[in-house]
Protein backbone atom coordinates (compact mmCIF):
# COMPACT_ATOMS: atom_id res chain seq x y z
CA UNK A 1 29.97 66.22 -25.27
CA UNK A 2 31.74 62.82 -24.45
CA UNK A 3 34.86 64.15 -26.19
CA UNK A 4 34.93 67.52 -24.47
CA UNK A 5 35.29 65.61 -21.08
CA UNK A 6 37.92 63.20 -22.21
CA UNK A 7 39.31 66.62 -23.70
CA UNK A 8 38.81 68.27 -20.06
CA UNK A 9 40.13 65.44 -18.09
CA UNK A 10 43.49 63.93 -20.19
CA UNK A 11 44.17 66.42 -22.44
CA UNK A 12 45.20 66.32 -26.25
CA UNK A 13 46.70 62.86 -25.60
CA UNK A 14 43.49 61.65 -23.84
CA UNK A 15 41.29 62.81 -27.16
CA UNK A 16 43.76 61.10 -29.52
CA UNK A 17 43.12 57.51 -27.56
CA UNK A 18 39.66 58.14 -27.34
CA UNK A 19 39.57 59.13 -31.44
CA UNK A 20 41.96 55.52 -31.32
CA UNK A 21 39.57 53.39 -29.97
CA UNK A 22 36.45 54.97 -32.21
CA UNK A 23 38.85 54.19 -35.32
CA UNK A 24 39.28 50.69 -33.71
CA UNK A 25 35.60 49.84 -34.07
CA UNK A 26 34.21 52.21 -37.15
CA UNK A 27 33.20 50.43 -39.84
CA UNK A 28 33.35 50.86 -43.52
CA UNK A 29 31.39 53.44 -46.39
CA UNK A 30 29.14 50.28 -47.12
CA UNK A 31 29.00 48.99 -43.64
CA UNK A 32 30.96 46.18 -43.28
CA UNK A 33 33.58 45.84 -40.80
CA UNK A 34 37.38 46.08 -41.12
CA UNK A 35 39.62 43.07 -41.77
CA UNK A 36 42.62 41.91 -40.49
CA UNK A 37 44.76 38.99 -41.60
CA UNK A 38 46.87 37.07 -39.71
CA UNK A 39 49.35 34.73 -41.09
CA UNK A 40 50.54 31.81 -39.11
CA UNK A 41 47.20 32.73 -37.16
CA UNK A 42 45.90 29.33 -36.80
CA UNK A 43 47.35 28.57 -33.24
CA UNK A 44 50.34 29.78 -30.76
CA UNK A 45 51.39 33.49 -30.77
CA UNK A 46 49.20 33.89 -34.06
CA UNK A 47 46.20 32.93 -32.42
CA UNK A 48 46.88 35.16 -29.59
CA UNK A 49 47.16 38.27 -32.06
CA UNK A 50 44.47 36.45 -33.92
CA UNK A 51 41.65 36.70 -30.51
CA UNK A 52 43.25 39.86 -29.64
CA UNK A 53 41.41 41.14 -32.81
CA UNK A 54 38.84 39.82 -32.19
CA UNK A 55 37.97 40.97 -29.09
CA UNK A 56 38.47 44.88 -31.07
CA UNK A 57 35.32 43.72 -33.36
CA UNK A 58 38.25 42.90 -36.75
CA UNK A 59 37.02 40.54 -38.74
CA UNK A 60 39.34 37.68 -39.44
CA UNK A 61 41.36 35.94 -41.99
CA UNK A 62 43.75 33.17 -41.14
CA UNK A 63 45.75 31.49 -43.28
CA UNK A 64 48.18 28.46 -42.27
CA UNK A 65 48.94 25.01 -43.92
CA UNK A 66 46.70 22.92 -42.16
CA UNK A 67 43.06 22.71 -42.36
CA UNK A 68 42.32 21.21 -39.23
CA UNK A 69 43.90 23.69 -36.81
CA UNK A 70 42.30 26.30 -39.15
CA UNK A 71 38.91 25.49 -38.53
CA UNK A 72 39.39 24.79 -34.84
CA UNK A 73 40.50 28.26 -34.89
CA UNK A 74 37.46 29.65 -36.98
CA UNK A 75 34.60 27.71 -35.00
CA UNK A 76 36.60 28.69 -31.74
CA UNK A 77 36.85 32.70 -32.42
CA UNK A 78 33.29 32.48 -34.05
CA UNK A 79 31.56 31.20 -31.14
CA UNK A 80 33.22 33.41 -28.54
CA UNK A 81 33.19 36.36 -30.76
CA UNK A 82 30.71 38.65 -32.97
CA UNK A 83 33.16 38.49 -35.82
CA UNK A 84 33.12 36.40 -39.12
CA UNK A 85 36.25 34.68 -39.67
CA UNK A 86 37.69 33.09 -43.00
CA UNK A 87 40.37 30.29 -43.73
CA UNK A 88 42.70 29.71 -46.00
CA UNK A 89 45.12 26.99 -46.37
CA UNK A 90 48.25 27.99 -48.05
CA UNK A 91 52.21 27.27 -47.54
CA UNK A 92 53.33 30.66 -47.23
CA UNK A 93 57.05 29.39 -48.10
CA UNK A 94 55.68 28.75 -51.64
CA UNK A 95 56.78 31.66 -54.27
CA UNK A 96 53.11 32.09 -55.63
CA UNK A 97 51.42 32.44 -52.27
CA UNK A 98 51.63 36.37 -51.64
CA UNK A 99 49.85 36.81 -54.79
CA UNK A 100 47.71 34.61 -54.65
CA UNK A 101 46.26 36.01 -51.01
CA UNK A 102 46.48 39.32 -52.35
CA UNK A 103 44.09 38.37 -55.28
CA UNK A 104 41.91 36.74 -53.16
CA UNK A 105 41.70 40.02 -51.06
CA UNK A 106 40.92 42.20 -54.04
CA UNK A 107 38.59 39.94 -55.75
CA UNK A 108 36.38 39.96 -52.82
CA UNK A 109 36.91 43.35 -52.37
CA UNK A 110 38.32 42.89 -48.48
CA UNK A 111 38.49 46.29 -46.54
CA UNK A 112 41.95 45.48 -45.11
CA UNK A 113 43.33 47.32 -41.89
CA UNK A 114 45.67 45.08 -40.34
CA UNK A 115 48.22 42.27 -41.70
CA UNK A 116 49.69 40.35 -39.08
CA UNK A 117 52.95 38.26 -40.50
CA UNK A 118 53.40 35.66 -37.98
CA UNK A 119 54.46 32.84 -39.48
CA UNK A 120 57.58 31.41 -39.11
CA UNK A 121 59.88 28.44 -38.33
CA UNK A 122 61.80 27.87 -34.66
CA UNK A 123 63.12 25.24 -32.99
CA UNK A 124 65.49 23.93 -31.25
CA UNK A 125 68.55 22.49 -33.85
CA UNK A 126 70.82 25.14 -34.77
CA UNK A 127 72.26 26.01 -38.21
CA UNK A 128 75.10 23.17 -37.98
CA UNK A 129 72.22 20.51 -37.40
CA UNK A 130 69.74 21.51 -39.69
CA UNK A 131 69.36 19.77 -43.27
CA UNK A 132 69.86 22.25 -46.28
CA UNK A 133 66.52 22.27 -47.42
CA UNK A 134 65.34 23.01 -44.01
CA UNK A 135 67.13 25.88 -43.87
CA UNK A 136 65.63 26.99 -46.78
CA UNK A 137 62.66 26.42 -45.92
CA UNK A 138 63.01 28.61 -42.58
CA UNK A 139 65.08 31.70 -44.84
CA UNK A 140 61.28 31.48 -46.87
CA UNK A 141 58.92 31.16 -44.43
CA UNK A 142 60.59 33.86 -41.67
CA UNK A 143 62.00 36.47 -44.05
CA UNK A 144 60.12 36.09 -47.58
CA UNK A 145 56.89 35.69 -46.73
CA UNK A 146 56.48 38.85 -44.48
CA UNK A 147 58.66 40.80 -47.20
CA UNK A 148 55.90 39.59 -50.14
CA UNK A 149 53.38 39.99 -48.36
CA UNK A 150 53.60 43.51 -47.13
CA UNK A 151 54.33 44.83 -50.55
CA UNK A 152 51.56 42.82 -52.46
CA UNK A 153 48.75 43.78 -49.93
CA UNK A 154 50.16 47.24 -49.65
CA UNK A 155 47.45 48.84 -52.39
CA UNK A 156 44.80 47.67 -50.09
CA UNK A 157 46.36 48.67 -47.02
CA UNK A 158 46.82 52.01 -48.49
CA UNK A 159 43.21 52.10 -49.41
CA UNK A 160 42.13 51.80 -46.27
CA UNK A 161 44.05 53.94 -43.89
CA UNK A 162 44.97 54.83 -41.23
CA UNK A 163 46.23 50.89 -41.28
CA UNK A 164 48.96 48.66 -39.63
CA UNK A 165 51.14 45.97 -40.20
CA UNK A 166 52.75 43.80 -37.38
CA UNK A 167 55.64 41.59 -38.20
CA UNK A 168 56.90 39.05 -35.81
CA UNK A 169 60.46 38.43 -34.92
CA UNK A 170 61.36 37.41 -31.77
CA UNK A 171 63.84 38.84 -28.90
CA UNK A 172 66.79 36.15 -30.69
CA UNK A 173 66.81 38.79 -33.65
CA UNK A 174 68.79 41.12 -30.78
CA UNK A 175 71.55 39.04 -31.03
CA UNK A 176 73.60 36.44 -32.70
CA UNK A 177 73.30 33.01 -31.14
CA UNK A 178 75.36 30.09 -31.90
CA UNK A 179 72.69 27.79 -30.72
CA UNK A 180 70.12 29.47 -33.09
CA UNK A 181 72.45 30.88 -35.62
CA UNK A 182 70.09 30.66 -38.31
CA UNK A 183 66.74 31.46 -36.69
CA UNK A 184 68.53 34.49 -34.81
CA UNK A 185 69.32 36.20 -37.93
CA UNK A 186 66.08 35.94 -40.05
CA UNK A 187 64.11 37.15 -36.85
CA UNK A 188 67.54 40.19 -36.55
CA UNK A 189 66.25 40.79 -40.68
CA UNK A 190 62.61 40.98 -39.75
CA UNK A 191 63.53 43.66 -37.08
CA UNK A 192 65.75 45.61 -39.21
CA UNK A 193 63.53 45.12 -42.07
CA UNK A 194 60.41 46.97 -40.14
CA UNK A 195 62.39 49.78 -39.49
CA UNK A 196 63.00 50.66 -42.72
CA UNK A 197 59.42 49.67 -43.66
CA UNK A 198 57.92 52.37 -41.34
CA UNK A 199 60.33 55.01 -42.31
CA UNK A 200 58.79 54.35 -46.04
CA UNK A 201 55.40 54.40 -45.07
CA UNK A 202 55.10 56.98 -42.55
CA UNK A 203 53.76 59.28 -45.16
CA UNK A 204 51.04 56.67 -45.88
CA UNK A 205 49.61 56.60 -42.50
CA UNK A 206 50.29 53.40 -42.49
CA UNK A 207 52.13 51.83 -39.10
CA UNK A 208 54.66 49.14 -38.99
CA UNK A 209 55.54 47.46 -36.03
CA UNK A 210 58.02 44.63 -34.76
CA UNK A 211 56.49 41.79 -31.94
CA UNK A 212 60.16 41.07 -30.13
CA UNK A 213 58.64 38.54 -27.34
CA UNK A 214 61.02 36.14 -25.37
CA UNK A 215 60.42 32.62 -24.50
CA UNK A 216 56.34 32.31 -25.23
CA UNK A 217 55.32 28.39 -24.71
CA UNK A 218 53.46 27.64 -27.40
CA UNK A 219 54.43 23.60 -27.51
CA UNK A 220 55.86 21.47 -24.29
CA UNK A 221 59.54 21.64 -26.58
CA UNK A 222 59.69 25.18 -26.46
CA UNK A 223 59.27 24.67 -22.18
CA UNK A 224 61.96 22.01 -22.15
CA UNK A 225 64.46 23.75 -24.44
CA UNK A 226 63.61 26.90 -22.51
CA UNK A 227 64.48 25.09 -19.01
CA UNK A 228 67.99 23.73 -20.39
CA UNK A 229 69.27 26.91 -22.23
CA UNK A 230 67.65 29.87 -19.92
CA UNK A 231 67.56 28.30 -16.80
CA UNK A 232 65.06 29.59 -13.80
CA UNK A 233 65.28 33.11 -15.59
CA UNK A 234 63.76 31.89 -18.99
CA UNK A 235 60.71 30.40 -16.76
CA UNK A 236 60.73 33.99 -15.41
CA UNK A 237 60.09 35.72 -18.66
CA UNK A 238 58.29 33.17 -20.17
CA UNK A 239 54.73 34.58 -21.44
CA UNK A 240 51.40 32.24 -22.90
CA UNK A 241 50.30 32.82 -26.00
CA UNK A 242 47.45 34.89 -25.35
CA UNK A 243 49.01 37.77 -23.05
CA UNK A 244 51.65 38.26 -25.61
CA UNK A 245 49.03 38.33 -28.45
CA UNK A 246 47.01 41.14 -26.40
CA UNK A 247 49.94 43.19 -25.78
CA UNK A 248 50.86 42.86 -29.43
CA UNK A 249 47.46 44.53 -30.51
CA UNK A 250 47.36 47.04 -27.95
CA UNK A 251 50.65 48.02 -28.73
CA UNK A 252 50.46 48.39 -32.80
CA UNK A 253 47.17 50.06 -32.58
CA UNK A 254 49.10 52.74 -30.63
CA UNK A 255 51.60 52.70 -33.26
CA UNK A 256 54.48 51.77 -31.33
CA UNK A 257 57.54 50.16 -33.28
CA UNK A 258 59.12 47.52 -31.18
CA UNK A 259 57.37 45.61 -28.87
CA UNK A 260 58.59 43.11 -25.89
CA UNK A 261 55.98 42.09 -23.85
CA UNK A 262 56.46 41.47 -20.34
CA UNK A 263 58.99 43.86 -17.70
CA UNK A 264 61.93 40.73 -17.42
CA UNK A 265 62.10 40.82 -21.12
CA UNK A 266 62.01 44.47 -22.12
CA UNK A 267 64.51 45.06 -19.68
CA UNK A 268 66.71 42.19 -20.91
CA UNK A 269 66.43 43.01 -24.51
CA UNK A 270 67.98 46.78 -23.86
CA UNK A 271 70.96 45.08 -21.76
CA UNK A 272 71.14 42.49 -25.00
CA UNK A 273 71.34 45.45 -27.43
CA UNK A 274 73.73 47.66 -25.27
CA UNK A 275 76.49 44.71 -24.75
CA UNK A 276 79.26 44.31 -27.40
CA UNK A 277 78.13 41.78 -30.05
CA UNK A 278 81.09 39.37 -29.37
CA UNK A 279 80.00 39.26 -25.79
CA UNK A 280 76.47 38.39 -26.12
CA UNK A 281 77.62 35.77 -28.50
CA UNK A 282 80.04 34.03 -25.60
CA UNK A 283 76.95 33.95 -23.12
CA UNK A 284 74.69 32.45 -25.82
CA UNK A 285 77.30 30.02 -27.01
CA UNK A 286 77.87 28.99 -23.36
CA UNK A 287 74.48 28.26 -22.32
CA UNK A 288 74.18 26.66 -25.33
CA UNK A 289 77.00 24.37 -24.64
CA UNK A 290 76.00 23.63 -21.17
CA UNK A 291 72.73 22.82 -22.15
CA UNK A 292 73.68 20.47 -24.95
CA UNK A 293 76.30 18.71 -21.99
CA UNK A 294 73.20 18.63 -19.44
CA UNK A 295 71.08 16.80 -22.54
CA UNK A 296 73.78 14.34 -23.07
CA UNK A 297 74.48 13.35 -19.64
CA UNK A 298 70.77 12.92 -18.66
């Protein structure tokens, strides 16, 4: 009866939200609820995406390198939440640690809906600043681990369809910037990665989607560095952790492929993408520069 009315009242595109939001919520053959991990999902934007779950009845797994914000995390969504949440320390730059999670997964038997790659290295130094191994480090961490771990965790995904996976890059991946040179082109690789992920998979009925969000302040840095470079219209866009985390959710559950939460943003990432590379590269490279003269002279 209920999904004659919603059939009555919206249409076909009504029943498919309503059959959305059922999916959301159904659990398993042997009654256990669905899964989602979240990489990275120990605090910031992961976190968001992390309670965002939550609140949709997933059970949890976050993995990150350190223990303490972990279990923080775990007590925090446990308490607010009827969801059972699990922890697992790991470097997700290391070579081994994509296997290792998706052993852990199949050992256990995890019914596995949603991967969330998060994780990932900012900041403010660009490429010319940045030690060697750092830069390693931040190729590994932004571009490797999502890569591994989609395509380790992809038997279980498939297993469990209709599933999703949500990779994080960041509205910097639009375009090449001079201050961010390296940052800017693993999140640009994530995007273009994602893509061509959900082209492949589209016959799985498994979803990929790309998280494109603009300044989010995660750490007082971020709001400083945001302040020099952006100006009063990075404050604008700006977004906390949790609104972009919701909108991240939302948006993959309804399988849509790039996402930039908030109105300032979306709209600035199509002007981004529409301008000739060479030209977004001159406004980046001059904010940058003004920024770096405002730093020196305060």
């Amino acid at each position: 009866m209920k999904k004659l009315v919603v059939l009555l009242l919206f249409g076909f595109k009504g029943l498919m939200i309503f059959a959305q939001a059922n999916d959301e919520n159904r659990s398993s053959a042997d009654g256990s609820r669905p899964y989602a991990l979240v990489a990275g999902g120990s605090k910031g934007i992961g976190y968001g995406i992390a309670e965002a779950l939550a609140k949709r009845g997933y059970n949890l797994i976050l993995i990150a390198r350190h223990l303490d914000t972990l279990q923080a995390a775990k007590r925090k969504l446990e308490s607010v939440y009827s969801v059972h949440v699990e922890i697992l320390t790991i470097d997700l730059s290391f070579e081994r640690s994509a296997n290792e999670i998706a052993q852990w997964c199949k050992d256990r038997n995890i019914h596995l809906k949603i991967l969330c790659n998060v994780a990932g290295l900012g900041g403010a130094n660009d490429y010319l600043s940045f030690p060697l191994d750092s830069l390693r480090y931040m190729v590994r961490l932004n571009i490797e681990s999502c890569m591994a771990l989609s395509l380790t965790l992809m038997p279980l995904l498939e297993k469990n369809t209709p599933s999703y996976i949500l990779n994080v890059a960041s509205m910097a991946g639009f375009a090449p910037i001079p201050v961010k040179n390296l940052y800017s082109a693993t999140k640009s690789a994530v995007i273009f990665f994602s893509y061509s992920l959900r082209y492949q998979l589209k016959t799985k009925n498994i979803s990929v989607s790309c998280l494109c969000p603009g300044p989010v302040f995660t750490k007082p840095e971020i709001v400083k560095d945001t302040k020099a470079k952006l100006g009063w219209f990075g404050m604008k866009m700006a977004l906390d952790p949790g609104t972009v985390g919701e909108v991240a959710i939302k948006k993959t559950l309804r399988k849509k492929l790039i996402i930039v939460p908030g109105s300032l943003a979306k709209i600035s990432s199509v002007v981004i993408r529409i301008l000739p590379r060479r030209w977004v590269v001159s406004l980046y490279g001059r904010a940058g520069d003004k920024s770096k003269k405002r730093m020196k002279s305060s």
